[in-house]
Protein backbone atom coordinates (compact mmCIF):
# COMPACT_ATOMS: atom_id res chain seq x y z
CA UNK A 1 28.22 45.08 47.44
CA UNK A 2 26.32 46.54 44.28
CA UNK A 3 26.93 45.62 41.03
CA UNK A 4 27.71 48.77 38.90
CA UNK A 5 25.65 49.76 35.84
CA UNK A 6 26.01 48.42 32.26
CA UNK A 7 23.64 49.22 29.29
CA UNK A 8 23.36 46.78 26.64
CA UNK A 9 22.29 48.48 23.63
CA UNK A 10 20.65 44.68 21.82
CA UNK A 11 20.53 41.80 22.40
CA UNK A 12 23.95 39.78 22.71
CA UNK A 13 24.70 35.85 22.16
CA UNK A 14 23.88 33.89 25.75
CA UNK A 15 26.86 32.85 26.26
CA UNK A 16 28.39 36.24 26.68
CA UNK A 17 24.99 37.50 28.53
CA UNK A 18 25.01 35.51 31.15
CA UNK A 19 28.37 36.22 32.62
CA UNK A 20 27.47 40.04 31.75
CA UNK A 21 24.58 39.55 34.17
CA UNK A 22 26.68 38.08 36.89
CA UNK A 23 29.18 40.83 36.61
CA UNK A 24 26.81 43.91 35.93
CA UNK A 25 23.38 45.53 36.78
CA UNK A 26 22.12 45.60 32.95
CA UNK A 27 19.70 47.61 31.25
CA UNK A 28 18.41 46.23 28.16
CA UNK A 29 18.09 49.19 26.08
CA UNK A 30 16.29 47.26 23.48
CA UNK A 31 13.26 46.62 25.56
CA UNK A 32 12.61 50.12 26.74
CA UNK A 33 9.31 51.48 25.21
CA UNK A 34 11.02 55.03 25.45
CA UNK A 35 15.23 54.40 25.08
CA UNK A 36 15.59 58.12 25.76
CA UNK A 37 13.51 58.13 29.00
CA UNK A 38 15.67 54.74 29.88
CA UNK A 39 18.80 57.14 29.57
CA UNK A 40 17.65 60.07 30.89
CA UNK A 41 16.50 57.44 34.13
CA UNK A 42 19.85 55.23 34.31
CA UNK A 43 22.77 57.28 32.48
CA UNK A 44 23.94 58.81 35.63
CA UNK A 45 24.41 55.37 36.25
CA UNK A 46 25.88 53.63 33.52
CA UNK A 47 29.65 52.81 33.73
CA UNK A 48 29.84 50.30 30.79
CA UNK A 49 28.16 49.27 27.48
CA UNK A 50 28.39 46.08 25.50
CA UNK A 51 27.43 47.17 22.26
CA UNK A 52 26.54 46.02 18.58
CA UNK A 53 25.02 48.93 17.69
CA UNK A 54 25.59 52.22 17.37
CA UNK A 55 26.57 54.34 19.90
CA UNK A 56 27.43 57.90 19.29
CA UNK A 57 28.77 61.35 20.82
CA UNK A 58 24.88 62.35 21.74
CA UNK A 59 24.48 58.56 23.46
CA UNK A 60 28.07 58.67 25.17
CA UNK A 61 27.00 62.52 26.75
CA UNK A 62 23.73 61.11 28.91
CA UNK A 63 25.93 58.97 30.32
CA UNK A 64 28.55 60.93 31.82
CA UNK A 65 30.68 58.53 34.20
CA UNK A 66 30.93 56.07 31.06
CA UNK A 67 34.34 54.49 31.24
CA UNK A 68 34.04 51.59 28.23
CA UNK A 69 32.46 50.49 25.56
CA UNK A 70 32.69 47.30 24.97
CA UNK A 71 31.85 46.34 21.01
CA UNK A 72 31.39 43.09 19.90
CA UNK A 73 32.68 42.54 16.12
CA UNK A 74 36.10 43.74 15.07
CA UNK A 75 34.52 47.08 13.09
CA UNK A 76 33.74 50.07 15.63
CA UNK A 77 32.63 52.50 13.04
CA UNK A 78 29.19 52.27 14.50
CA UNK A 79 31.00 54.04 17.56
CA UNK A 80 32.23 57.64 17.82
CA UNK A 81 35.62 56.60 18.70
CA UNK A 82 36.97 60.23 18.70
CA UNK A 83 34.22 61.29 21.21
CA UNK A 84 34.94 58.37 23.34
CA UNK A 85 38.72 59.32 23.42
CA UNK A 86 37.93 63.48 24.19
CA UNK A 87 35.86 61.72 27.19
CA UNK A 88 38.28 59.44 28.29
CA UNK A 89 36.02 56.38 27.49
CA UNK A 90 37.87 53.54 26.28
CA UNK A 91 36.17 51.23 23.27
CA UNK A 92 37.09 47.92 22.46
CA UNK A 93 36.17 45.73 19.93
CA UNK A 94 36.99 42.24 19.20
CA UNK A 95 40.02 41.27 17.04
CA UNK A 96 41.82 38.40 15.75
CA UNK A 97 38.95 35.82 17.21
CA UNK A 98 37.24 35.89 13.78
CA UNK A 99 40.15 36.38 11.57
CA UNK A 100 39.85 32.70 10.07
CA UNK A 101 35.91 32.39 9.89
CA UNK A 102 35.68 35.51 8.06
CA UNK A 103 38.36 34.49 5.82
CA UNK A 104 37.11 31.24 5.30
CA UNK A 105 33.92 33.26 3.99
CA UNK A 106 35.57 34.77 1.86
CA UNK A 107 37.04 32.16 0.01
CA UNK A 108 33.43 30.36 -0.03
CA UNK A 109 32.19 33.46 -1.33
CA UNK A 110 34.87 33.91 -4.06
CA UNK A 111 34.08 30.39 -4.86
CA UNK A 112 30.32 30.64 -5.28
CA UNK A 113 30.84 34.14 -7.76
CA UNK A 114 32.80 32.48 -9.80
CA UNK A 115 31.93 29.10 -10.31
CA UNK A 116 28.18 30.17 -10.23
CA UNK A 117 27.89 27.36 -7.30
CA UNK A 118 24.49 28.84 -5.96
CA UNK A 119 23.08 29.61 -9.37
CA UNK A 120 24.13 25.66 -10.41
CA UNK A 121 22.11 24.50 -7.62
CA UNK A 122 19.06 26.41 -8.23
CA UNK A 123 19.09 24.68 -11.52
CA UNK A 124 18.97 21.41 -10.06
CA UNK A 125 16.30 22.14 -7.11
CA UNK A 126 14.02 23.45 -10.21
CA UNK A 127 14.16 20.08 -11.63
CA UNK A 128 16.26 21.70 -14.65
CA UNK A 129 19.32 18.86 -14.81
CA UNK A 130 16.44 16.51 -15.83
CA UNK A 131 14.47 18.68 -18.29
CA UNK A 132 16.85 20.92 -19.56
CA UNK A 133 20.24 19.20 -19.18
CA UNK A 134 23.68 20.21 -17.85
CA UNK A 135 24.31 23.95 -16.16
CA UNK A 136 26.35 25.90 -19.05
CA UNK A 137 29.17 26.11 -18.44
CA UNK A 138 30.77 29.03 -16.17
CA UNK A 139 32.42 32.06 -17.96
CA UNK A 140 34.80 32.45 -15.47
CA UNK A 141 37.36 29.94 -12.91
CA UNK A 142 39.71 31.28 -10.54
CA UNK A 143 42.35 29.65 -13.03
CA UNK A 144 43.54 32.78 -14.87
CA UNK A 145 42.60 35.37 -12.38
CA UNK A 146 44.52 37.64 -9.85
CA UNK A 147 43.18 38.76 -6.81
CA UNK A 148 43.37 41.92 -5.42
CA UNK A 149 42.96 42.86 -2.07
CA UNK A 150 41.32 46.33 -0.67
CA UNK A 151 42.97 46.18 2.93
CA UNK A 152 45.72 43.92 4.68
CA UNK A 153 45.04 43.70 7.83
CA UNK A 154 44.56 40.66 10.04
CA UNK A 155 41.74 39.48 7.99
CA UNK A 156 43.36 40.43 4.59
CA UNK A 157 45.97 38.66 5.41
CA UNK A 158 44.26 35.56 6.44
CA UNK A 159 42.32 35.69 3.15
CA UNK A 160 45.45 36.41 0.99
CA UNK A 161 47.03 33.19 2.53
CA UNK A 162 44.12 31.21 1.32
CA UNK A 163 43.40 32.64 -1.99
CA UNK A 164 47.71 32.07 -2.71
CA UNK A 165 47.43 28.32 -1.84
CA UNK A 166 44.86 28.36 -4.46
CA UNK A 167 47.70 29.25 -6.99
CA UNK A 168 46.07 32.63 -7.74
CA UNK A 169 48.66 35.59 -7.42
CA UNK A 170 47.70 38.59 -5.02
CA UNK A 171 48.41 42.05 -4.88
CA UNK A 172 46.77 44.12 -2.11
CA UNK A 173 45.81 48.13 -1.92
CA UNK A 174 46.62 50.21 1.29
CA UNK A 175 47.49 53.36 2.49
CA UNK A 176 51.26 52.23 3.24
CA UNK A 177 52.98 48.55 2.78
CA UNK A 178 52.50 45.90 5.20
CA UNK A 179 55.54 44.21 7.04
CA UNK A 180 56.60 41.12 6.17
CA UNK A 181 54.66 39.97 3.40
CA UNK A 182 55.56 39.48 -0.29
CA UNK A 183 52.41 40.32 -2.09
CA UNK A 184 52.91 43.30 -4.17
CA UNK A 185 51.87 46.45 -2.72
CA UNK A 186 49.45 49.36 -5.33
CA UNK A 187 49.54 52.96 -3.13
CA UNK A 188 46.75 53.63 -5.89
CA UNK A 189 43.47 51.37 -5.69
CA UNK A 190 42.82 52.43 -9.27
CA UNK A 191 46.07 51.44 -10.35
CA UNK A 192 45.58 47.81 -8.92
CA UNK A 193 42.14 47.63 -10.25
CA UNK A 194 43.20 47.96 -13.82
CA UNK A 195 46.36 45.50 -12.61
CA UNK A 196 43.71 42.60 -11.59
CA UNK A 197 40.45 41.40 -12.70
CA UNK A 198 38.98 40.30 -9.00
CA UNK A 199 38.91 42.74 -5.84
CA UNK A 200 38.48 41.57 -2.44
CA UNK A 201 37.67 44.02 0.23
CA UNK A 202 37.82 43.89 3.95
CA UNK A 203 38.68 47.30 4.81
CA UNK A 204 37.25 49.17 7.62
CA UNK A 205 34.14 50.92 7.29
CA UNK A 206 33.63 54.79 8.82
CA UNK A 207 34.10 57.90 6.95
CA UNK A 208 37.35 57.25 5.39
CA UNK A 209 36.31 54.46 3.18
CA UNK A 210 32.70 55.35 2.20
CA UNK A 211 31.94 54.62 -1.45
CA UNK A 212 35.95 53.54 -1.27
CA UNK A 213 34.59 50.93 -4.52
CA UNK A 214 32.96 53.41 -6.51
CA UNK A 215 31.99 53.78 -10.73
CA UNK A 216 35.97 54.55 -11.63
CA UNK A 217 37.04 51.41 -9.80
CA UNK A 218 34.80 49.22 -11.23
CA UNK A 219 34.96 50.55 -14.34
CA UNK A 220 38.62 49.77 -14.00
CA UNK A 221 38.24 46.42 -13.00
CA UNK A 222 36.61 45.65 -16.22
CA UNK A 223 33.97 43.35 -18.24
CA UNK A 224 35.96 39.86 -16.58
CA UNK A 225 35.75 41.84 -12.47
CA UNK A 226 34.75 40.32 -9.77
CA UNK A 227 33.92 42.24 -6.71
CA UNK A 228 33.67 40.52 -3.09
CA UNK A 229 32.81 42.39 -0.21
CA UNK A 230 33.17 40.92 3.28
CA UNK A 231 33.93 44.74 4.83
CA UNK A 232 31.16 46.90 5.17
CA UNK A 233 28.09 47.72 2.97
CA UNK A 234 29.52 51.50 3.14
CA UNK A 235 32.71 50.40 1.49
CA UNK A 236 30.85 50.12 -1.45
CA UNK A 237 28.87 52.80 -3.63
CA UNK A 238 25.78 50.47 -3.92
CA UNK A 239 24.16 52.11 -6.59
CA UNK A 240 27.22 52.42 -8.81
CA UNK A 241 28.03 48.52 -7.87
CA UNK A 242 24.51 47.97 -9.28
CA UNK A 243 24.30 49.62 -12.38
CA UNK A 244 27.94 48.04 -13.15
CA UNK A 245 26.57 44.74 -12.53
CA UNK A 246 23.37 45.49 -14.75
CA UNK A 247 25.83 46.93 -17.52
CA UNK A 248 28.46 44.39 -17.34
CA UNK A 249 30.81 46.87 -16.93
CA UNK A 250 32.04 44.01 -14.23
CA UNK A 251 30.82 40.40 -14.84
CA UNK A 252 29.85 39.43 -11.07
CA UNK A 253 29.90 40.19 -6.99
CA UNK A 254 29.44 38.31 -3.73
CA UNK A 255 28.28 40.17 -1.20
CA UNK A 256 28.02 39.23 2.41
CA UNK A 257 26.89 43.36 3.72
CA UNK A 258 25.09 46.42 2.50
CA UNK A 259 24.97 49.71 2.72
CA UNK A 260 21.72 49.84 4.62
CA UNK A 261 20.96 46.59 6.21
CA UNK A 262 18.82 44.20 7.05
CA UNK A 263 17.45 46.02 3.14
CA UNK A 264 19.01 44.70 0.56
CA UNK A 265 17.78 46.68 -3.34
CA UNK A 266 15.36 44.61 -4.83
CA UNK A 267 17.33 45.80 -7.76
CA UNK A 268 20.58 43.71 -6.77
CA UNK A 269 18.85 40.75 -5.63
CA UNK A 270 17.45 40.68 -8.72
CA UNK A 271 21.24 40.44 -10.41
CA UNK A 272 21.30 37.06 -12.15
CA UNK A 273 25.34 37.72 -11.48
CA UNK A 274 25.36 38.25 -7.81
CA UNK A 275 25.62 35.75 -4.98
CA UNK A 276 24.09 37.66 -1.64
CA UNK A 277 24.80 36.32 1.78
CA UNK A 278 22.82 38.19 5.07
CA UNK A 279 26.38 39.05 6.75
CA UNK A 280 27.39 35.65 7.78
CA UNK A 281 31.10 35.85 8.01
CA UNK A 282 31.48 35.38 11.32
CA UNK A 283 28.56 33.77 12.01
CA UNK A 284 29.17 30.71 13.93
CA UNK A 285 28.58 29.56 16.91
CA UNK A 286 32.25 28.89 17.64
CA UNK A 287 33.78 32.24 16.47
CA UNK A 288 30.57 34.35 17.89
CA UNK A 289 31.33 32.64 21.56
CA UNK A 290 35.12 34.04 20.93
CA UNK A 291 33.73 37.25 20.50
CA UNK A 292 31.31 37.40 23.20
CA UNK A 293 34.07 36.46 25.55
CA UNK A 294 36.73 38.97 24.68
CA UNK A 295 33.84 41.69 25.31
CA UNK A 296 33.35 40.01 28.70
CA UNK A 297 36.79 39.97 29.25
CA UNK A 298 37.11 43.53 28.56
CA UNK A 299 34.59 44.55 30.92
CA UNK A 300 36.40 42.07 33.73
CA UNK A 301 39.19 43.69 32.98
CA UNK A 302 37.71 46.93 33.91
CA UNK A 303 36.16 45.78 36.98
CA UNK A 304 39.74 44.70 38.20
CA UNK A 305 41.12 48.03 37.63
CA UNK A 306 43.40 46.30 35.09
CA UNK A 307 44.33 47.61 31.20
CA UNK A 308 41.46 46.26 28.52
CA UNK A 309 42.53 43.54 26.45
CA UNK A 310 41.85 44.91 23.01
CA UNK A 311 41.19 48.85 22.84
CA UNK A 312 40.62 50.39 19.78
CA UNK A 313 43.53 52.65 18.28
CA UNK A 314 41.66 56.01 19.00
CA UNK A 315 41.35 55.18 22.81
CA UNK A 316 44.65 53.93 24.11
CA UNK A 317 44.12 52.99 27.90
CA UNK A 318 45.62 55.82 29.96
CA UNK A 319 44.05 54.36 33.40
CA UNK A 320 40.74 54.02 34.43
């Protein structure tokens, strides 16, 4: 019996590719010289995509019996989810496997920005411990701060959880309060930035958030703000987060994504007062293996006819 059709839009970890190829006939849409005569060839085909990339409405249409797309990483704004559901494709992603390395990012991150931990070690690889003496000291500890967080979701709340058994007290921003938690709850980001003198964010990207953090946020965060961003790069009004930074109208960032990447400004990495990280936060090989499963075990699921483990909101499984 034939093995249907799946297009995999880049290259994905080998532990996840190999089952993929075991289960699937795959097209490798990476190594096509011409990706639009690959689709115009094969997307008759196609009945799946595993995907870390972006895949949207004008994609979805050349393949028209697509049932799933399978994303790997817990963000899907890189898909056109509301396409997908109009079609009747479902998309999944991969939640809740990555909850605790991103979070423990985080916290690394918030660490380094404040205590200047990169910074201090650039002094000592440059031989200045010896020649010039001891790193000044840092302006700023997590001692007398307050964290807020921009989104409490899984992740948020995995992060708040750390960040309280620090001792630092947390408030979080979102559209409505969360169950069960005891954090205090801000309906108005600007309100909580002028509450707290740290932000945290790990909302979802897409359309609703762009430039969420933008000039009147960090102005009200202040000349003591820290701003870490473990969300997405479009979160984040980039060139208002750098001339803030270059200002001091905030004192610091860690950033672990961009608005454009791999490119990172020349103008940030320049920052004497920002710690930059090339979107590591899940990036082991332990959590990345969880997350090339579940997509595997989303497409299994649709090859046994059965509901997908983890669909995304916008494309509740109806039958397949």
């Amino acid at each position: 019996m034939s093995k249907p059709d799946l297009l995999m839009t880049v290259p994905m970890i080998p532990h996840a590719t190999k089952q993929i190829e075991a289960l699937f006939n795959v097209h490798k849409l990476w190594e096509a010289a011409d990706k639009d005569a690959l689709l115009s060839k094969v997307g008759q085909q196609i009945k799946a995509v595993a995907n870390h990339s972006k895949v949207d409405a004008a994609m979805m249409a050349k393949m028209p019996n697509l049932k799933i797309v399978a994303g790997f990483g817990v963000g899907y704004d890189n898909v056109d989810a509301k396409y997908a559901s109009q079609q009747g494709i479902i998309v999944t992603n991969t939640p809740n496997v990555l909850n605790e390395e991103v979070a423990d990012t985080a916290l690394g991150l918030l660490l380094m920005t404040v205590r200047e931990l990169p910074q201090a070690e650039r002094w000592l690889r440059a031989g200045h411990w010896t020649a010039k003496g001891d790193y000044p000291l840092t302006a700023t500890t997590l001692r007398d701060r307050t964290v807020g967080i921009v989104g409490l979701g899984r992740i948020g709340q995995a992060i708040a959880q750390r960040v309280a058994a620090f001792g630092v007290p947390v408030v979080y921003h979102s559209r409505r309060p969360v169950a069960g938690v005891s954090y205090k709850h801000y309906p108005d980001l600007l309100g909580m930035a002028r509450a707290v003198d740290t932000l945290i964010v790990i909302t979802p990207g897409g359309a609703a958030t762009a430039n969420l953090i933008n000039a009147a946020v960090l102005e009200a965060l202040g000349p003591r703000g820290v701003l870490i961003n473990v969300a997405r790069g479009s979160v984040v009004d980039e060139p208002a987060l750098i001339k803030a930074l270059q200002d001091r109208t905030i004192q610091a960032a860690g950033l672990d994504v961009y608005a454009r990447e791999p490119s990172v400004p020349q103008e940030l990495l320049a920052l004497p007062n920002v710690v930059a990280l090339p979107h590591v936060a899940s990036a082991s090989v332990h959590t990345r293996n969880a997350m090339g499963q579940l997509v595997v075990d989303n497409l299994k699921a649709f090859l046994a006819d059965q509901p997908p483990l983890t669909p995304v909101p916008e494309t509740p499984f109806k039958g397949w």
